[in-house]
Protein backbone atom coordinates (compact mmCIF):
# COMPACT_ATOMS: atom_id res chain seq x y z
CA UNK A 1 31.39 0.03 3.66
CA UNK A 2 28.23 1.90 2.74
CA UNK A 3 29.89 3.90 0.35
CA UNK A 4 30.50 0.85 -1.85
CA UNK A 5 26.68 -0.30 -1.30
CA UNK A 6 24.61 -0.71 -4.77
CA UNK A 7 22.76 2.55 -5.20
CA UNK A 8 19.79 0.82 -6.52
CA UNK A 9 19.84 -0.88 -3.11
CA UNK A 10 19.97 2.32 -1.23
CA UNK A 11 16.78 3.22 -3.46
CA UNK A 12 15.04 -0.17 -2.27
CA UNK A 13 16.05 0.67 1.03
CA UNK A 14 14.72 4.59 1.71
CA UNK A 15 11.81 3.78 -0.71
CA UNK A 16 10.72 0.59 2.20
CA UNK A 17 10.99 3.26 4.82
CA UNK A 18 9.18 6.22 2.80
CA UNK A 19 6.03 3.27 2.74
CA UNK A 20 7.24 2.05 6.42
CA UNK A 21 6.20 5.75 7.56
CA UNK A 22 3.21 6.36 4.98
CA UNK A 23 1.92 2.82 6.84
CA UNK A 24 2.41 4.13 10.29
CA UNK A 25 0.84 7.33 9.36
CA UNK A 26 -2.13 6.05 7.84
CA UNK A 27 -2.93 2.93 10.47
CA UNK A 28 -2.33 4.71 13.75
CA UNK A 29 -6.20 6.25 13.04
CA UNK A 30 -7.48 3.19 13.22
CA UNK A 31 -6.12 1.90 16.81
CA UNK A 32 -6.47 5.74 17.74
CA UNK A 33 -9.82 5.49 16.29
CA UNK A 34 -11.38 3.76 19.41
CA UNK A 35 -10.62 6.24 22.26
CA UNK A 36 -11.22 9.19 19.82
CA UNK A 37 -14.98 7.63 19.35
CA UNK A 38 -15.58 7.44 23.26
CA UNK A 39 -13.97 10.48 23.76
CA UNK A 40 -16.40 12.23 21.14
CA UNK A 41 -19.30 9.75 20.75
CA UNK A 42 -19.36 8.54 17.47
CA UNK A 43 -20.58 5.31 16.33
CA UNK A 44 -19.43 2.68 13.50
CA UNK A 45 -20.88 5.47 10.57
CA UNK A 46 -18.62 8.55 11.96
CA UNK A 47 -15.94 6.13 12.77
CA UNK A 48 -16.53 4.74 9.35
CA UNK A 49 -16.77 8.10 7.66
CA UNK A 50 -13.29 9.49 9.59
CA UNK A 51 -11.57 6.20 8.26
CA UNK A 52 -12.39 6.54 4.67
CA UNK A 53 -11.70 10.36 4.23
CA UNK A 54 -8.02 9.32 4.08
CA UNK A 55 -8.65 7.64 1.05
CA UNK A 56 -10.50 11.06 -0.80
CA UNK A 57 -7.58 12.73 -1.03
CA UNK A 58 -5.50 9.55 -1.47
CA UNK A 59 -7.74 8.80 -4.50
CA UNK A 60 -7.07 12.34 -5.83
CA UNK A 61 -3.71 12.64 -6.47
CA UNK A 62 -2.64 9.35 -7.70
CA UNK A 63 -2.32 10.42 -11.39
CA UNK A 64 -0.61 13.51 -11.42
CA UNK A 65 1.28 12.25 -8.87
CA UNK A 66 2.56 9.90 -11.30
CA UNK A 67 3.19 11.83 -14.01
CA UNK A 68 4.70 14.29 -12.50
CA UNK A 69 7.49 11.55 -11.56
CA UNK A 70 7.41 10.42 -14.51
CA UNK A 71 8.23 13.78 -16.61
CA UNK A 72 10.04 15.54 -13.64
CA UNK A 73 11.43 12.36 -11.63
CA UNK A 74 10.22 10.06 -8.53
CA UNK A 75 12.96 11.92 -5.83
CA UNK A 76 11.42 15.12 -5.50
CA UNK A 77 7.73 13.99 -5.92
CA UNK A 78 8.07 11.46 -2.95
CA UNK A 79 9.89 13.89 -0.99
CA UNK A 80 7.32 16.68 -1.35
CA UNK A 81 4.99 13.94 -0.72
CA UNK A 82 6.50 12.41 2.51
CA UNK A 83 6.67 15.85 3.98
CA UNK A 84 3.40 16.59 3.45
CA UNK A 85 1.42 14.07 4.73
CA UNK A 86 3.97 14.08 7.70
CA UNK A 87 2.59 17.99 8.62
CA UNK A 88 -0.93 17.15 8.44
CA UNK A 89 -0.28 13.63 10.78
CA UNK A 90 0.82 16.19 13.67
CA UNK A 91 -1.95 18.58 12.59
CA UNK A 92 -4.94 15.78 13.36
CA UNK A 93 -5.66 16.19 17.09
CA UNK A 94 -5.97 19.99 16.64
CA UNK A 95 -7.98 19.11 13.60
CA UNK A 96 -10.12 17.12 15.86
CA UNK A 97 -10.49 19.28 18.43
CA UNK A 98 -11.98 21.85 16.20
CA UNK A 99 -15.34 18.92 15.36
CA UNK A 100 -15.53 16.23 12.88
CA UNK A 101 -15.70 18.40 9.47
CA UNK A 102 -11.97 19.46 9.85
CA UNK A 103 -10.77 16.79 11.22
CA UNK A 104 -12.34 15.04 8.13
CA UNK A 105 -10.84 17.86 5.41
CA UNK A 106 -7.19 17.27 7.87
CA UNK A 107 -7.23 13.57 6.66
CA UNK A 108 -8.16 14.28 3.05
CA UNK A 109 -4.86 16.58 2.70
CA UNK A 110 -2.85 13.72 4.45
CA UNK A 111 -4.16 11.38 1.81
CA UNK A 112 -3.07 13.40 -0.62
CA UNK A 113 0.25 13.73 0.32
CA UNK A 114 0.41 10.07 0.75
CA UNK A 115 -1.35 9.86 -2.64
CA UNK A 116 2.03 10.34 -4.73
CA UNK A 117 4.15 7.60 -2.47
CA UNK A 118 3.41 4.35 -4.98
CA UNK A 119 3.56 6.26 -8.24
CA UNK A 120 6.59 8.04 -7.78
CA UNK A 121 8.45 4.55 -6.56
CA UNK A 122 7.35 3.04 -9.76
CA UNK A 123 8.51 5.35 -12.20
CA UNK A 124 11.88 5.60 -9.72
CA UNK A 125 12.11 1.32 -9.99
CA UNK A 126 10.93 1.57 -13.55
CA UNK A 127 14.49 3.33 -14.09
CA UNK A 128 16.65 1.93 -11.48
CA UNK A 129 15.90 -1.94 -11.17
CA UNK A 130 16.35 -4.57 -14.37
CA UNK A 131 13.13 -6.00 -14.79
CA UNK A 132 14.41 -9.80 -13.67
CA UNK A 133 14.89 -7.83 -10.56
CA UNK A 134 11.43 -6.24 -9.91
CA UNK A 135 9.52 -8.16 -7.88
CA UNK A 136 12.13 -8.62 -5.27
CA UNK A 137 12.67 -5.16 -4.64
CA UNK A 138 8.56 -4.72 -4.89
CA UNK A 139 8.68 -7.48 -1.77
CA UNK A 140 10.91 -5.47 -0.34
CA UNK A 141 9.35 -2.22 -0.29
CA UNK A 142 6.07 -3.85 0.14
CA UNK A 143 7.25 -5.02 3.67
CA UNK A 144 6.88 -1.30 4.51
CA UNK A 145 3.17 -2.28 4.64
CA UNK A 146 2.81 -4.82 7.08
CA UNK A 147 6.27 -3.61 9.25
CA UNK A 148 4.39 -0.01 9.06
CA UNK A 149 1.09 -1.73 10.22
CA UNK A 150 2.55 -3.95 12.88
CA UNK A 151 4.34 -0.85 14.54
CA UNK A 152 1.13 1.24 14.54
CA UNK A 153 -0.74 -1.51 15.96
CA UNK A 154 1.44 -2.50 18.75
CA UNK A 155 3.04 1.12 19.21
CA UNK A 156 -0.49 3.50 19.36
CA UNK A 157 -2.31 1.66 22.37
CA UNK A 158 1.61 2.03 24.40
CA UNK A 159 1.37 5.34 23.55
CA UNK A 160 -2.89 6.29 23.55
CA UNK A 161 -2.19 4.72 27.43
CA UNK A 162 1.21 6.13 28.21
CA UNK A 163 0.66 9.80 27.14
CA UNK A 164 -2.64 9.72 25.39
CA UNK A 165 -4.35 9.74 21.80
CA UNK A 166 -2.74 12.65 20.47
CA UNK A 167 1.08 11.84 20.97
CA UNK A 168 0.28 9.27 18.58
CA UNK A 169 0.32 11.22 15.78
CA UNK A 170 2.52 14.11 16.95
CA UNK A 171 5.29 11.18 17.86
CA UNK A 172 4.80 9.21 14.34
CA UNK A 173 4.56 12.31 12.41
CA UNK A 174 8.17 13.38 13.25
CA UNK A 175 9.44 10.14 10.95
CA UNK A 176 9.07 11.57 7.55
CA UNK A 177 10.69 15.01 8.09
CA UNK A 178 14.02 12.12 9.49
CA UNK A 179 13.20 10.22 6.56
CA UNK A 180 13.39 13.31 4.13
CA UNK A 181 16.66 14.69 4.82
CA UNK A 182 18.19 11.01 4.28
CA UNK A 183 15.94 10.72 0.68
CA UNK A 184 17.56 14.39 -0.13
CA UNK A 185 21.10 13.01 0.23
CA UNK A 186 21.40 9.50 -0.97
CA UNK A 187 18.62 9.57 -4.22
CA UNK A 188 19.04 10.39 -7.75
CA UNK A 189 15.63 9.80 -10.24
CA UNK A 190 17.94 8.24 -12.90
CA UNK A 191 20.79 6.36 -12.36
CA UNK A 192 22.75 8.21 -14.75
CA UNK A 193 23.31 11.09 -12.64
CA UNK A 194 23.74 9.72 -9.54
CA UNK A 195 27.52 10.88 -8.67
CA UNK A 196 28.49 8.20 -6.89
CA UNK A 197 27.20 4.79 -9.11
CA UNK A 198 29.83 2.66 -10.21
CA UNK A 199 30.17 2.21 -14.07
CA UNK A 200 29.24 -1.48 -13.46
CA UNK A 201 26.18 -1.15 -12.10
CA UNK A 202 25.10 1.50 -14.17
CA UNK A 203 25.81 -1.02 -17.08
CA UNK A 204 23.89 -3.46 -15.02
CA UNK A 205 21.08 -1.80 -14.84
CA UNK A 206 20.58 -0.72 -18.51
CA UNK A 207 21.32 -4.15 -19.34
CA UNK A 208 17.68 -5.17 -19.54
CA UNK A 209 16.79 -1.74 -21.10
CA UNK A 210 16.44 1.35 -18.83
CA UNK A 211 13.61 3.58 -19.82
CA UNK A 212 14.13 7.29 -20.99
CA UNK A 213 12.20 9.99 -18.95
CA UNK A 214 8.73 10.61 -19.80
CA UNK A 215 8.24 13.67 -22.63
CA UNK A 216 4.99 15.66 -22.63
CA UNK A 217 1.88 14.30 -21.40
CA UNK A 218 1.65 10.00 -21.10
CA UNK A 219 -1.16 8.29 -23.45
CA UNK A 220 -3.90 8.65 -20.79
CA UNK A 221 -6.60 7.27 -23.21
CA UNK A 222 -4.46 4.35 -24.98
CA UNK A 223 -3.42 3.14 -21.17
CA UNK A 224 -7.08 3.55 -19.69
CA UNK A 225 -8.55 1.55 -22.78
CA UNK A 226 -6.00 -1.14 -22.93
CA UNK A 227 -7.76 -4.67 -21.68
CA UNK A 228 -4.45 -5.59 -20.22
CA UNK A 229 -4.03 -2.52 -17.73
CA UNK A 230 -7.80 -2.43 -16.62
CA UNK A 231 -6.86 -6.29 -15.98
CA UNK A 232 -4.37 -4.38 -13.78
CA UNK A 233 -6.68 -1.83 -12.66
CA UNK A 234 -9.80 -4.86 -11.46
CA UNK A 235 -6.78 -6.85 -9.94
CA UNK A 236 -5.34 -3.77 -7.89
CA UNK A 237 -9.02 -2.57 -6.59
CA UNK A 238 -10.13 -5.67 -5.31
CA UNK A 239 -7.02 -6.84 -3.50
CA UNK A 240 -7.16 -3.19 -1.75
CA UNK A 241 -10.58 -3.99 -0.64
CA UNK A 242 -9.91 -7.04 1.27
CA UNK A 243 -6.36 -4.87 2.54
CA UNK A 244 -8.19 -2.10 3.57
CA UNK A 245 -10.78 -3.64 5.31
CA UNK A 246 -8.01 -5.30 7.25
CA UNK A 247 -5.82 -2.23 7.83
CA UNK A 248 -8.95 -0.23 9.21
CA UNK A 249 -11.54 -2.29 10.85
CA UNK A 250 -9.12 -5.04 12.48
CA UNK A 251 -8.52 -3.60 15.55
CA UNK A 252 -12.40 -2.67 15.85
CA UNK A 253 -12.92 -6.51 15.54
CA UNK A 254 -10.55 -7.76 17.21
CA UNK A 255 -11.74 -5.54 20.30
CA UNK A 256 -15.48 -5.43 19.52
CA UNK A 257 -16.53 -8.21 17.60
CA UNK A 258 -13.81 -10.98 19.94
CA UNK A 259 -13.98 -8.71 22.99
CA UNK A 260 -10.04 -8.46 23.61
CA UNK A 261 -8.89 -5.64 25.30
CA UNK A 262 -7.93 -2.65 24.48
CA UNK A 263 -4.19 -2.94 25.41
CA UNK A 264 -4.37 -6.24 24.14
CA UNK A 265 -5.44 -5.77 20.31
CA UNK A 266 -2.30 -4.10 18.78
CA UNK A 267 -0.58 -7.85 19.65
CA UNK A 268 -3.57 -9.89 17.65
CA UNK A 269 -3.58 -7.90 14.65
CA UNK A 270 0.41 -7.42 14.20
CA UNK A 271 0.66 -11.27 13.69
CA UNK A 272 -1.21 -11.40 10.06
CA UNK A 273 0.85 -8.44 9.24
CA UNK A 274 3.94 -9.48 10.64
CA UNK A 275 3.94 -13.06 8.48
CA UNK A 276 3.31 -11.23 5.47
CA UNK A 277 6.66 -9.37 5.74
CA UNK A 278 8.74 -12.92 5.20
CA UNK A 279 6.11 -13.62 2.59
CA UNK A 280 6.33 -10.64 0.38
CA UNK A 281 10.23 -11.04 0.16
CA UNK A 282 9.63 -15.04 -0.35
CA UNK A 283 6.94 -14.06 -3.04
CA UNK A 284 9.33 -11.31 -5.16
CA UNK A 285 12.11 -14.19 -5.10
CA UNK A 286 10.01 -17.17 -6.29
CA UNK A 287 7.92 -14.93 -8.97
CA UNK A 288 12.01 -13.60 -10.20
CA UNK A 289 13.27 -17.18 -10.02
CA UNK A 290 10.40 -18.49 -12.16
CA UNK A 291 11.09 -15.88 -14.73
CA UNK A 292 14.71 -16.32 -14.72
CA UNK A 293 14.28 -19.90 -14.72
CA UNK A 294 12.62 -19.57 -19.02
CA UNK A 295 9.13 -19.19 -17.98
CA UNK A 296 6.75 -16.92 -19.41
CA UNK A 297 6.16 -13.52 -17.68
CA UNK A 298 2.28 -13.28 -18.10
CA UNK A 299 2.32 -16.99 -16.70
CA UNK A 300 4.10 -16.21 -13.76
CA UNK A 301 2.16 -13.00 -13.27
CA UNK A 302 -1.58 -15.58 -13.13
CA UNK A 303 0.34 -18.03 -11.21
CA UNK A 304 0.49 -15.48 -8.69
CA UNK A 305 -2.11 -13.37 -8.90
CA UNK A 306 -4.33 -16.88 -8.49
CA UNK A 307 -2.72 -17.75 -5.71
CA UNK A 308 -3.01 -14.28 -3.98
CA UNK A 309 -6.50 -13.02 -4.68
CA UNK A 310 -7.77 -16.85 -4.38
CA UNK A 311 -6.20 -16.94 -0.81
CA UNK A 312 -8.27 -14.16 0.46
CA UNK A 313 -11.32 -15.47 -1.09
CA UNK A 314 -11.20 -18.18 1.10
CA UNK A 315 -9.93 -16.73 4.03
CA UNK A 316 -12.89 -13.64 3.69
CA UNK A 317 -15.45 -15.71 3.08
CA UNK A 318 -14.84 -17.78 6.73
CA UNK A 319 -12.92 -15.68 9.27
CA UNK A 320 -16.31 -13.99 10.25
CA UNK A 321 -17.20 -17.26 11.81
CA UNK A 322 -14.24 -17.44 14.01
CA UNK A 323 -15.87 -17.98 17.94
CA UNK A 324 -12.33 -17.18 19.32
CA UNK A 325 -9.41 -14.40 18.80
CA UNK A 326 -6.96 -16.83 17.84
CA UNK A 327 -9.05 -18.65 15.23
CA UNK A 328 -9.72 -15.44 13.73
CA UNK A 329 -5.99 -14.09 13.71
CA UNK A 330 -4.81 -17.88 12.06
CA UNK A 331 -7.12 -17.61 9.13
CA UNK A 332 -5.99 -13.88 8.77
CA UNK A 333 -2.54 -14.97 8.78
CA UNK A 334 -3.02 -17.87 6.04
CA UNK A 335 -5.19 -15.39 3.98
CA UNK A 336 -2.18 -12.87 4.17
CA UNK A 337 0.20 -15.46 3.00
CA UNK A 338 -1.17 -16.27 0.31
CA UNK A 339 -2.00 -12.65 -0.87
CA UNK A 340 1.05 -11.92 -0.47
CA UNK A 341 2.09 -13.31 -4.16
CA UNK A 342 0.46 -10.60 -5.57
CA UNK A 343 3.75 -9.28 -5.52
CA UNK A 344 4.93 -11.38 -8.55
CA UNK A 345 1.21 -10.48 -9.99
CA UNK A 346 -0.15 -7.65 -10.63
CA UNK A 347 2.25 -5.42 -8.11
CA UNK A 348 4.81 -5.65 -10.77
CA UNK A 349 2.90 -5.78 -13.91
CA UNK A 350 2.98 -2.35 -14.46
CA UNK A 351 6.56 -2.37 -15.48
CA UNK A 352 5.94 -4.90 -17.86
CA UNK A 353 3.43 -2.98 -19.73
CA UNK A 354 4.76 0.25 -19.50
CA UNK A 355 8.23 0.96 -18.05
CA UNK A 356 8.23 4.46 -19.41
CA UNK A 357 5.03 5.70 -18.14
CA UNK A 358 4.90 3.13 -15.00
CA UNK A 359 4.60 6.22 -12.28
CA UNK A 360 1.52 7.10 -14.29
CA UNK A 361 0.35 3.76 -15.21
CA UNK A 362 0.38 2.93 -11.45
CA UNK A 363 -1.21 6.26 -10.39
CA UNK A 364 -3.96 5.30 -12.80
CA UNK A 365 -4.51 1.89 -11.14
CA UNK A 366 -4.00 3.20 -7.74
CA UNK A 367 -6.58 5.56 -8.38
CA UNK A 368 -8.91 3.14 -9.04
CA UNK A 369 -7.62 1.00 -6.33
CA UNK A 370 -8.28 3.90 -3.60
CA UNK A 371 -11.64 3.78 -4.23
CA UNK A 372 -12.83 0.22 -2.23
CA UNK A 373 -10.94 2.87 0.97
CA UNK A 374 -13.92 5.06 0.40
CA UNK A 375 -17.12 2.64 -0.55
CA UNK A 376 -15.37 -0.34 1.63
CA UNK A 377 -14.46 1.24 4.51
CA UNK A 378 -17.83 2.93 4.92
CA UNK A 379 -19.47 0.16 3.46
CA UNK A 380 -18.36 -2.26 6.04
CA UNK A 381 -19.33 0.90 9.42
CA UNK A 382 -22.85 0.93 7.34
CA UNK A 383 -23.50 -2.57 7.33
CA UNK A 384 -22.08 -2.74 11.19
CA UNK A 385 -24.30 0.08 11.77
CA UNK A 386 -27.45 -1.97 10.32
CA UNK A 387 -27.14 -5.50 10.96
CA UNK A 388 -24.41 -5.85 13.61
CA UNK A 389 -22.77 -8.87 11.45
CA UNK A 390 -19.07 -9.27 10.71
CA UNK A 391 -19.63 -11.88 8.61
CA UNK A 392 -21.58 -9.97 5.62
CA UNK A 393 -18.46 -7.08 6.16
CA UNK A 394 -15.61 -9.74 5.11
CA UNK A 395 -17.98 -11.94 2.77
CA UNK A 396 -18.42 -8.73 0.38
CA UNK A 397 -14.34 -8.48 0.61
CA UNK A 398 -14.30 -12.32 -0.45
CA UNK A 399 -16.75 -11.75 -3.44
CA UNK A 400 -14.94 -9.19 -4.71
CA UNK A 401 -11.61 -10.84 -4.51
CA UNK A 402 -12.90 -13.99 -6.14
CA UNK A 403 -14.50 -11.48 -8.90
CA UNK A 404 -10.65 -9.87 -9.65
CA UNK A 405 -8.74 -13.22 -9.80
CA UNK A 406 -11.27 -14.34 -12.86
CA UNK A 407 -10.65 -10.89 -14.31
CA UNK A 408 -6.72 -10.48 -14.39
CA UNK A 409 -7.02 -14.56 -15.55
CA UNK A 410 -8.65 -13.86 -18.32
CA UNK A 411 -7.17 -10.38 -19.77
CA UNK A 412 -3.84 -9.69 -17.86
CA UNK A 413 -1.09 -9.90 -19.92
CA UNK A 414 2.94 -8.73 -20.15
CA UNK A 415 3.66 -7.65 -23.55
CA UNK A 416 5.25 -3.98 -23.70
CA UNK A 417 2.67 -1.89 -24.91
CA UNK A 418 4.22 1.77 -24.62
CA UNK A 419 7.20 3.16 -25.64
C-alpha cells in the first residue's frame, strides 16, 4: 500500500514533519525558558535576549539557503539543515552551563540550521506540486507549526518536572537525526528522477508547468526591487511578528501576566495552536477551490491575506485586556483562525511570482521576515522590563499587522515575473 502512495504526497508528508521537529526545536526554549531564568537569575531582557538569538542565525541563512536548493536541489539542503540544528538542540544545556554568551552563540548556530527549512521546501513544492495544488499542501506542512508548538508546550513542563530542563532538549533533539534517515530514502528534488513515480503522476505534475532547476546565480536585484515581492516581503514580516510574539512570550503570559501554573501553561497555550492546525488545511482548500472555481489568483491571494492579517489586528489590539486565562486563550484562538488564511495569501505567493527561483524568493522574504524574532522578541522583554504592561507588547504586534494587510492590498500581485 505505501508503495503505490503519490510521491508528491510522501514529499508533503516528511516536509510537515521536517517543520513538526524545526517547531519543537525552536518552542521548547520558551516553556524551558522559565526554570532556566530562576535557575540562573535572569529577568525579561536576558530572557528576552536568549529568545531572540535564535532568530540571528535564522535570519542569516535564509538566502543562500535558498539558492542553494534552488541550483543544487531542496533534499539535501533540508537534510543538512535538519541535522544541524538537531546537534546544536542537544548541545544547549552544556551551552548553558558554560554562561549566557555561549549559550547565546549555541542558539544562533541552531537558527541557522533551521534557517534553510522554508526555502528549501519551496523550491522542492515549486517542482513537485501543480500550482492549483499549492496551498493545500502549504496547509499541510504549515500544520507542522502549530502540531510542533502544541507538543513543545504540553510535552517540556512533563518533562522540565519529570527529569528536568535539560532532557528537554536532549529528548526533542533526537527527532531530526529519525527524521533524516526517512528524508534520505523516500525524497527526490525533481520528480523526474525519483525511481519509483508513476508515469501518471509525473505527467500530472508537469501538467501546470514544472519549473527547470535554477542555472547560475537567481536575479537578486530584479526580485528585491519588484513592488509585488516586497508586497510579499511587508506581508511575511508582519504576520511573523504577531507569530513570534505568540510562539515565545505565551507561556511567560500565560504564567506571569494570568498567574497559571507552571504545570498548567503548556495546556492554555496548545489550544490557539491546536485550532489553527484544522484551519490551515481548511484555509489551503478554500484558497485552491476559489482558484479552481475561475477566480482570479491575485484576488484570492487579498481575500486571504485580508482576512488573515486583519484577524490578528483585532485580536492584538484586545487580548492584553483579558482579566482571566480563558478570555485570553479564546481571543488567541479566534485571532489564529483567522490568520490562518494567510495560507492562500501570501504563504503561497511566492510560487506564483517565481516558481523557478521560489527557494530563493522565499529565503529573501524569510529573511526579512526573521527580523520582527530579533527587534520583537526583545522588543516586547524591553517594554516588560520598563513598564510592566502586556497590553503595549501585543498592541505594537496589532499595528504592525494592520500596517502589512494595507501593504500586500495595495501592491501584491500574481503575475509570473521570472523565468
Amino acid at each position: 500500500m505505501f508503495a503505490k502512495t503519490q510521491q508528491r504526497y510522501r514529499l508533503v508528508s516528511l516536509s510537515m514533519l521536517a517543520v513538526f521537529i524545526c517547531y519543537i526545536d525552536r518552542i521548547n526554549m520558551s516553556v524551558a525558558i522559565i526554570p532556566m531564568a530562576e535557575e540562573f537569575g535572569w529577568g525579561p531582557q536576558m530572557q528576552g535576549m536568549v529568545l531572540s538569538s535564535f532568530f540571528v542565525g535564522y535570519l542569516v541563512l535564509q538566502i543562500l539557503g535558498g539558492t542553494l536548493a534552488d541550483r543544487f536541489g531542496g533534499k539535501v539542503v533540508l537534510g543538512t539543515g535538519v541535522v544541524l540544528w538537531s546537534l546544536f538542540t542537544v548541545l544547549t544545556p552544556l551551552a548553558a552551563s558554560f554562561g549566557l554568551t555561549i549559550l547565546i552563540i549555541n542558539r544562533v548556530l541552531m537558527g541557522m540550521g533551521e534557517a534553510v527549512t522554508f526555502p528549501s521546501i519551496y523550491s522542492l513544492l515549486a517542482r513537485w506540486i501543480p500550482q492549483s495544488e499549492r496551498a493545500r499542501a502549504m496547509g499541510f506542512i504549515n500544520s507542522g507549526i502549530p502540531l510542533g508548538t502544541v507538543v513543545a508546550l504540553v510535552v517540556t513542563p512533563m518533562i522540565v518536572q519529570a527529569w528536568g530542563w535539560p532532557w528537554a532538549f536532549y529528548l526533542f533533539g533526537a527527532l531530526g537525526i529519525v527524521w533524516f534517515f526517512a528524508w534520505q530514502k523516500y525524497v527526490t528534488s525533481e520528480p523526474g528522477k525519483h525511481p519509483d513515480i508513476s508515469p501518471e503522476e509525473l505527467a500530472h505534475i508537469q501538467s501546470e508547468g514544472e519549473p527547470t532547476k535554477a542555472e547560475g546565480a537567481p536575479p537578486l536585484w530584479k526580485l528585491i526591487k519588484s513592488p509585488a515581492i516586497v508586497a510579499i516581503m511587508v506581508a511575511h514580516f508582519c504576520n511573523n511578528w504577531s507569530l513570534f510574539l505568540m510562539l515565545t512570550w505565551l507561556p511567560t503570559f500565560i504564567n506571569k501576566g494570568l498567574g497559571v501554573d507552571y504545570a498548567s501553561v503548556g495546556w492554555f497555550t496548545m489550544v490557539p495552536f491546536i485550532i489553527s492546525v484544522v484551519f490551515y488545511n481548511i484555509s489551503g482548500g478554500v484558497a485552491d477551490r476559489m482558484i479552481k472555481g475561475g477566480m482570479a489568483v491575485i484576488r484570492v491571494r487579498k481575500i486571504m491575506q485580508t482576512v488573515s492579517l486583519g484577524g490578528m489586528t483585532a485580536a492584538m489590539m484586545v487580548v492584553g485586556y483579558a482579566d482571566n486565562v480563558w478570555m485570553a486563550i479564546g481571543i488567541m484562538t479566534v485571532g489564529n483562525i483567522l490568520g490562518s488564511a494567510a495560507i492562500g495569501g501570501f504563504v503561497v505567493n511566492h510560487m506564483d511570482i517565481a516558481p523557478k527561483y521560489a527557494g530563493t524568493l522565499m529565503g529573501i522574504t524569510n529573511t526579512v521576515a526573521a527580523v520582527p524574532g530579533i527587534i520583537g522578541v526583545y522588543a516586547a522583554g524591553m517594554i516588560l522590563e520598563l513598564t510592566g504592561s502586556w497590553v503595549l507588547v501585543f498592541q505594537l504586534a496589532g499595528c504592525v499587522s494592520l500596517f502589512g494587510m494595507i501593504f500586500y492590498l495595495l501592491f501584491a500581485s500574481a503575475e509570473k515575473q521570472f523565468d
